[in-house]
N, C-alpha and C. Protein backbone atom coordinates (compact mmCIF):
# COMPACT_ATOMS: atom_id res chain seq x y z
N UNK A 1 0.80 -1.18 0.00
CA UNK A 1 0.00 0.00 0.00
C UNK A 1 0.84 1.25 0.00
N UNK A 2 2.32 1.09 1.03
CA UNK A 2 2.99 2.21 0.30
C UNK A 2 3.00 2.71 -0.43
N UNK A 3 3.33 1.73 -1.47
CA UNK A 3 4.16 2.20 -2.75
C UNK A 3 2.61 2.87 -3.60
N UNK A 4 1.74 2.27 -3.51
CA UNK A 4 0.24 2.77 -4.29
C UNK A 4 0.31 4.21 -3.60
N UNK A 5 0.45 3.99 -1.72
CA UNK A 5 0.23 5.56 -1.46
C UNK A 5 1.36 6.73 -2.31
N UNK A 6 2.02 6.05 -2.14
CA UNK A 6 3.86 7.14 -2.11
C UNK A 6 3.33 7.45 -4.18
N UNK A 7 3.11 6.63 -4.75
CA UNK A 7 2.60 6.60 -6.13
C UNK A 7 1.63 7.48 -6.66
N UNK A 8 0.54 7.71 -5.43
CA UNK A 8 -1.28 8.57 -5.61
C UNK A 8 -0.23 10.24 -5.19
N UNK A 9 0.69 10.03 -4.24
CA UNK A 9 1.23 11.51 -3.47
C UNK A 9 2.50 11.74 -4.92
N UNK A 10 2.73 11.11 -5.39
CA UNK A 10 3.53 11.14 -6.30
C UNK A 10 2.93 12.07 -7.68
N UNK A 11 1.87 11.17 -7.76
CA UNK A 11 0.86 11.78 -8.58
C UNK A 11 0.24 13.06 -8.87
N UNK A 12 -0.13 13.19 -7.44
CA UNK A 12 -0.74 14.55 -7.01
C UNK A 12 0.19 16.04 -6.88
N UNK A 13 1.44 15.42 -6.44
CA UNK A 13 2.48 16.15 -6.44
C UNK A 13 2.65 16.90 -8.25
N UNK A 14 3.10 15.90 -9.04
CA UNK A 14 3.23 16.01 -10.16
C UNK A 14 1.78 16.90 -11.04
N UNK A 15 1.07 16.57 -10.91
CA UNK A 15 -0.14 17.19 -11.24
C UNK A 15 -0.48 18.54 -10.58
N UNK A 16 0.23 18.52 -9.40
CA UNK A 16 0.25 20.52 -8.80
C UNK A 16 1.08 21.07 -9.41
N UNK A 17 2.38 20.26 -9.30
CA UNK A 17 3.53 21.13 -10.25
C UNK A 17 2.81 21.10 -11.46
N UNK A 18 2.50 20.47 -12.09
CA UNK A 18 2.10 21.16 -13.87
C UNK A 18 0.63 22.20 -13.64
N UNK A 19 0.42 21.84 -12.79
CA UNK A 19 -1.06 23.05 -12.47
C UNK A 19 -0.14 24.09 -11.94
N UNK A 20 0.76 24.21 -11.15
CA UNK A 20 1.58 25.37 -10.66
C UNK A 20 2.50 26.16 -11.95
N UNK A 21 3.00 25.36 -12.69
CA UNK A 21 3.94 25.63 -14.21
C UNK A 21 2.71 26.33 -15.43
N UNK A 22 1.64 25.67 -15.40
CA UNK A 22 0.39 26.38 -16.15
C UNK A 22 0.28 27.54 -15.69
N UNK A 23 -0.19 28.10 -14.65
CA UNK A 23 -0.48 29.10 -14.00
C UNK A 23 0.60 29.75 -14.16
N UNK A 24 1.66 29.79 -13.46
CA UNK A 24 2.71 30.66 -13.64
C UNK A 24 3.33 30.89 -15.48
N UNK A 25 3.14 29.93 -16.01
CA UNK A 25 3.11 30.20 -17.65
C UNK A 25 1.93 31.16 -18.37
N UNK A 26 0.74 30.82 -17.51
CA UNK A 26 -0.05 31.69 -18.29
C UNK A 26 0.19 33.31 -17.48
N UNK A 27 0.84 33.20 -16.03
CA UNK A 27 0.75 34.54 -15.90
C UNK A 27 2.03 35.67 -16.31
N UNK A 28 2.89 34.62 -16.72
CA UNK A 28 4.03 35.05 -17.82
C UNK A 28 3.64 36.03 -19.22
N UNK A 29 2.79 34.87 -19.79
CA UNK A 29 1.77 34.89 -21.22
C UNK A 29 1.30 36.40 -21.29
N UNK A 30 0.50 36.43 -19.74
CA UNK A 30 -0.24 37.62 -19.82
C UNK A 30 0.28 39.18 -19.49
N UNK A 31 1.59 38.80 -18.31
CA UNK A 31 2.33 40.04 -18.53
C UNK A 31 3.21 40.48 -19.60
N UNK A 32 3.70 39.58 -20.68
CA UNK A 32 4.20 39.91 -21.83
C UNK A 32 3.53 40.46 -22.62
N UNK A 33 1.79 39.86 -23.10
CA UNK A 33 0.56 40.64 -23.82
C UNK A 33 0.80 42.10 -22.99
N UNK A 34 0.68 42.16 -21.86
CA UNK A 34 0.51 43.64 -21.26
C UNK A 34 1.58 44.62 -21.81
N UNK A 35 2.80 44.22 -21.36
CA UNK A 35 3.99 44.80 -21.94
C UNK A 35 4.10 45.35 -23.20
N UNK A 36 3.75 43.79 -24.15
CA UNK A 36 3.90 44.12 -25.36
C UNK A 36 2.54 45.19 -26.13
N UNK A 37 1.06 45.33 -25.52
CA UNK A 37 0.59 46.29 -25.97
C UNK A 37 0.80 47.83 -25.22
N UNK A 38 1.59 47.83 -24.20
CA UNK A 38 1.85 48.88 -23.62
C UNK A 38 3.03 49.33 -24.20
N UNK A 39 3.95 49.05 -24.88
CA UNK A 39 4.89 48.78 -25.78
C UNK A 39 4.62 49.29 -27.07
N UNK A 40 3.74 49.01 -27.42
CA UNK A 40 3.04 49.16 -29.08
C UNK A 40 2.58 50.37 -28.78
N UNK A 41 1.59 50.56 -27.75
CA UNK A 41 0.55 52.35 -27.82
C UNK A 41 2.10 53.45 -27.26
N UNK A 42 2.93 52.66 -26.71
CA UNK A 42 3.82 53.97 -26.58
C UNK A 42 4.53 54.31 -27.76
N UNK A 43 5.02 53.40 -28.73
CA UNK A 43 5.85 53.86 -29.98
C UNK A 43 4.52 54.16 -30.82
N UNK A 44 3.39 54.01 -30.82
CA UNK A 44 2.34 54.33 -31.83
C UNK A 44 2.16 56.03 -31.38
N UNK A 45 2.19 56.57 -29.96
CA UNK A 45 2.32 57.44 -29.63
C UNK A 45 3.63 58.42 -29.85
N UNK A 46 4.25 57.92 -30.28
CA UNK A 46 5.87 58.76 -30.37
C UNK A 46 5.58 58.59 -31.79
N UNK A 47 5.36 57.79 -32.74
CA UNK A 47 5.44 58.09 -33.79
C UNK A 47 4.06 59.10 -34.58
N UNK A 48 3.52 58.91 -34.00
CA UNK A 48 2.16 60.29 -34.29
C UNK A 48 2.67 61.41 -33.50
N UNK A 49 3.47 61.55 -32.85
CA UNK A 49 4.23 62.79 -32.49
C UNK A 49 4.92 63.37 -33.59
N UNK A 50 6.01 62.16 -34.03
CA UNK A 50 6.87 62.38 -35.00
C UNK A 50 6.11 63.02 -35.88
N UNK A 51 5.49 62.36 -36.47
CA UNK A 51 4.08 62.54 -37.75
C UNK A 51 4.10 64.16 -37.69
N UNK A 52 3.48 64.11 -36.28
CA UNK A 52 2.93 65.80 -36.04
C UNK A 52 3.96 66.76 -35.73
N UNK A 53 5.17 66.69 -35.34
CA UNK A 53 6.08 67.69 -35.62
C UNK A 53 6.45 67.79 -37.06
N UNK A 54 6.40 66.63 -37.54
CA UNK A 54 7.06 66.62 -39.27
C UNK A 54 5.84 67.64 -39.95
N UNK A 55 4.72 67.07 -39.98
CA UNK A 55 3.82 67.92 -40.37
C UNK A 55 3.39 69.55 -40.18
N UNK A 56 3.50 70.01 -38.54
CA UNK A 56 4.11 70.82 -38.70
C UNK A 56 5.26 71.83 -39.23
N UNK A 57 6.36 71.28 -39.21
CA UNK A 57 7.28 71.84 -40.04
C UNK A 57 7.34 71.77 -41.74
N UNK A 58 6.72 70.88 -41.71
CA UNK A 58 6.25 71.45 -43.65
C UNK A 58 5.32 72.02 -43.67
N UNK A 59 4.03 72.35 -42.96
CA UNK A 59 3.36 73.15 -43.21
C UNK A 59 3.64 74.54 -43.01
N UNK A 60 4.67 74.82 -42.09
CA UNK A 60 5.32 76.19 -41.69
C UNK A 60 6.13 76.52 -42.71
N UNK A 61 6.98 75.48 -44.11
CA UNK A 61 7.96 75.84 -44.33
C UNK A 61 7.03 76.13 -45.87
N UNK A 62 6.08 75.34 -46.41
CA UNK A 62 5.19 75.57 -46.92
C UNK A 62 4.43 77.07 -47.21
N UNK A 63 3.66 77.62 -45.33
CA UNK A 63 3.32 78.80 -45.56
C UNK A 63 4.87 79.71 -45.57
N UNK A 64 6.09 79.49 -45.23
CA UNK A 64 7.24 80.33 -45.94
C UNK A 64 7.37 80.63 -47.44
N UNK A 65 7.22 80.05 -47.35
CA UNK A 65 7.59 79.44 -49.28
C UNK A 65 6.37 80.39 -49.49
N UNK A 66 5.08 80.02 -49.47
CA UNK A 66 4.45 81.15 -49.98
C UNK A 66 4.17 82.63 -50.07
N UNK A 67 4.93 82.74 -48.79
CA UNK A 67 5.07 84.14 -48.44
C UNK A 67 6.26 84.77 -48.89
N UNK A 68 6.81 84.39 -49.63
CA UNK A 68 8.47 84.39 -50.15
C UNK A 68 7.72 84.54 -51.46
N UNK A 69 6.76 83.54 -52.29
CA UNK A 69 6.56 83.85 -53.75
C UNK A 69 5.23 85.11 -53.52
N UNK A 70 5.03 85.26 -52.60
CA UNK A 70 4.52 86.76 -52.66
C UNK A 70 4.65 87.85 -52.76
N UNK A 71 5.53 87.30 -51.97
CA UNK A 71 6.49 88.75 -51.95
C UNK A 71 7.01 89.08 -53.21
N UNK A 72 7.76 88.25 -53.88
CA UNK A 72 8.15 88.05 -54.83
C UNK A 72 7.17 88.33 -56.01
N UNK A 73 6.25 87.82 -56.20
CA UNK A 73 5.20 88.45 -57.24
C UNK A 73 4.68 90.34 -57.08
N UNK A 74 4.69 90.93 -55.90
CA UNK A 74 4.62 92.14 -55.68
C UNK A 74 5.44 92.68 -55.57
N UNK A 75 7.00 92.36 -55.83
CA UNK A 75 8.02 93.06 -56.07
C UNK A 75 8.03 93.37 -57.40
N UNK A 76 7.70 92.12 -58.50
CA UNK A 76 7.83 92.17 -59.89
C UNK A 76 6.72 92.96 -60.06
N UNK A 77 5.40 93.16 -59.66
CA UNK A 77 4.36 94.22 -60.15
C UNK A 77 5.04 95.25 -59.75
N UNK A 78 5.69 95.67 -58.68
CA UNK A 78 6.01 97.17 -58.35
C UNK A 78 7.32 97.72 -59.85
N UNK A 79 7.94 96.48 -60.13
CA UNK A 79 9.23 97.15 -60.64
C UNK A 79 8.46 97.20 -62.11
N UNK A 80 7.51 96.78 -62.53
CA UNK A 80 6.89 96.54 -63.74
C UNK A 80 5.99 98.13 -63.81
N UNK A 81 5.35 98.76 -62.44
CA UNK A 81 4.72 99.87 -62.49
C UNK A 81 5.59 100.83 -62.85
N UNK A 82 6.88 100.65 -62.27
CA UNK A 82 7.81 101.83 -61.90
C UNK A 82 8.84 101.64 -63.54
N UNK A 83 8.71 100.24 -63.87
CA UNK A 83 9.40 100.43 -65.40
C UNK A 83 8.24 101.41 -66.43
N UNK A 84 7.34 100.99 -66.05
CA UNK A 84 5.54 101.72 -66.91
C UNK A 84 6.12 103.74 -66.86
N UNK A 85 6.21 103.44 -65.50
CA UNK A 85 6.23 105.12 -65.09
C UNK A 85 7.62 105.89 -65.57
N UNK A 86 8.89 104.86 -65.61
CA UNK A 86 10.12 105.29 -65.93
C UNK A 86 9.73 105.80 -67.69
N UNK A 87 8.89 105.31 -68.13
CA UNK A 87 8.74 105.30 -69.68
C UNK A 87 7.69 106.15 -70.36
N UNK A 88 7.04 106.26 -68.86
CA UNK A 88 6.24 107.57 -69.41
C UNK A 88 6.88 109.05 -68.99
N UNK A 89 7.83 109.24 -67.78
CA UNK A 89 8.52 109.78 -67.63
C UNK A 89 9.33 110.26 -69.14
N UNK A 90 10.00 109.32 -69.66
CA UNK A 90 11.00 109.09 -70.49
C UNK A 90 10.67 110.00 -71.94
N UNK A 91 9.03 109.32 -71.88
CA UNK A 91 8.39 109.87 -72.87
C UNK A 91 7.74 111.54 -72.83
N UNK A 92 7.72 111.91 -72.23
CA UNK A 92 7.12 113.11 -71.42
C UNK A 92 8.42 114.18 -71.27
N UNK A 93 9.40 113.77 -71.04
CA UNK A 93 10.66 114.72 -71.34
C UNK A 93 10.76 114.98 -72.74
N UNK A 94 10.87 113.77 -73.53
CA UNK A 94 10.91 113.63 -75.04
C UNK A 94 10.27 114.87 -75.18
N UNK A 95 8.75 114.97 -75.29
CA UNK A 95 8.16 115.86 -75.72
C UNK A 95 8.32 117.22 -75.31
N UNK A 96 8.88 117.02 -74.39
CA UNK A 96 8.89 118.23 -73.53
C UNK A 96 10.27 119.24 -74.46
N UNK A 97 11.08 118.35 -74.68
CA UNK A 97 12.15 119.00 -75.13
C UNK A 97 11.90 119.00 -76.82
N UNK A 98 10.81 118.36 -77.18
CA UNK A 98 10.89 118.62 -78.56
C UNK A 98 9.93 120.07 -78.76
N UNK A 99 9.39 120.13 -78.00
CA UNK A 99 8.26 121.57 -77.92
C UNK A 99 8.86 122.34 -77.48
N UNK A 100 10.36 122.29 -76.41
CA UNK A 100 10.97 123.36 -76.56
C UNK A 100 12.27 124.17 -77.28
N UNK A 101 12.32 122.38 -78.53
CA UNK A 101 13.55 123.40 -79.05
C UNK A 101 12.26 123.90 -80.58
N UNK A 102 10.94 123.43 -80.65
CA UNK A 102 10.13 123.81 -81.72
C UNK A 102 9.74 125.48 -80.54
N UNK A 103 9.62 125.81 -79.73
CA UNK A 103 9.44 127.14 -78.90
C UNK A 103 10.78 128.22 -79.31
N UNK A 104 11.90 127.30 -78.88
CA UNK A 104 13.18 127.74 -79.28
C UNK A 104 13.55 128.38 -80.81
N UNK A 105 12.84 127.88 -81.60
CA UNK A 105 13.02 128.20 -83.20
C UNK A 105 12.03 128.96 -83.07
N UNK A 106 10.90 129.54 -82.68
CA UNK A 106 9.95 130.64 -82.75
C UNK A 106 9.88 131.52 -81.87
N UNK A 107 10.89 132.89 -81.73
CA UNK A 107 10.91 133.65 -81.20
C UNK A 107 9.68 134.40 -80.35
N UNK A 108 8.54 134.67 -81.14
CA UNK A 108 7.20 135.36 -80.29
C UNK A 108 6.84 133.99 -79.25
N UNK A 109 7.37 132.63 -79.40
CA UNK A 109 6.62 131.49 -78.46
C UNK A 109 7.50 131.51 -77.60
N UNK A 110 9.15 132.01 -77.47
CA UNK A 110 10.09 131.69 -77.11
C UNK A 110 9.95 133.05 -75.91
N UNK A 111 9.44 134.18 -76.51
CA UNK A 111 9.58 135.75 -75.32
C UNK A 111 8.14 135.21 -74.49
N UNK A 112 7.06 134.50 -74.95
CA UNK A 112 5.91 134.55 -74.16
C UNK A 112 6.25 133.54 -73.27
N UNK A 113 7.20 132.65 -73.32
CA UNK A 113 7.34 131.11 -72.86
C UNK A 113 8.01 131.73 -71.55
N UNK A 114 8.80 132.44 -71.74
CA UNK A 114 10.44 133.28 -70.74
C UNK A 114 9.10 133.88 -69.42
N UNK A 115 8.45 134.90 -70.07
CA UNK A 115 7.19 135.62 -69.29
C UNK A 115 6.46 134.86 -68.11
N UNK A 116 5.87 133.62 -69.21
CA UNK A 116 5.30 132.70 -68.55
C UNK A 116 6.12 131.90 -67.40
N UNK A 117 7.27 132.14 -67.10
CA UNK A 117 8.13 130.99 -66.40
C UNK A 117 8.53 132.35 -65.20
N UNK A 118 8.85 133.55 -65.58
CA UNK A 118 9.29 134.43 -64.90
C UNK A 118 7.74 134.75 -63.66
């Protein structure tokens, strides 16, 4: 009967340890799942950071850039007005000096012109 007893305690023994090795395996199992999704939402979180600083900075460098070809487009209208105006200027002397050397060759336009300026 010993050996049947020492055999049933043998048994039972063996059957706690693998019920004790289950348990402690599954509570292995389950702190690694924990880890590993606590693991995952933190780099899923750093990388939507990343995301969002990157995104930020092209959208900043983006509204640069446009404010640079703005500028740039209202520089070229200004120098385009001021070439317009240099040429009407340009043109406006022209005449100016052709009416006064045609004043210049007509003495009575030339004494009323002197009057007029005096």
């Amino acid at each position: 009967m010993e050996s049947n007893e020492a055999a049933s305690q043998i048994r039972h023994m063996v059957a706690f340890l693998k019920q004790e090795g289950a348990e402690k395996c599954e509570e292995i199992r389950l702190r690694a799942e924990k880890e590993a999704a606590e693991e995952k939402g933190r780099r899923k979180a750093e990388g939507e950071k990343e995301l969002n600083v990157e995104f930020e900075r092209r959208k900043k460098q983006l509204q640069t850039q446009r404010q640079i070809d703005e500028s740039q487009e209202k520089k070229a209208a200004r120098l385009r007005v001021l070439a317009a105006r240099d040429e009407m200027v340009q043109a406006l002397k022209q005449d100016v000096r052709t009416r006064l050397e045609a004043t210049a060759h007509d003495e009575k336009r030339y004494v009323s012109l002197l009057r007029e300026l005096i």
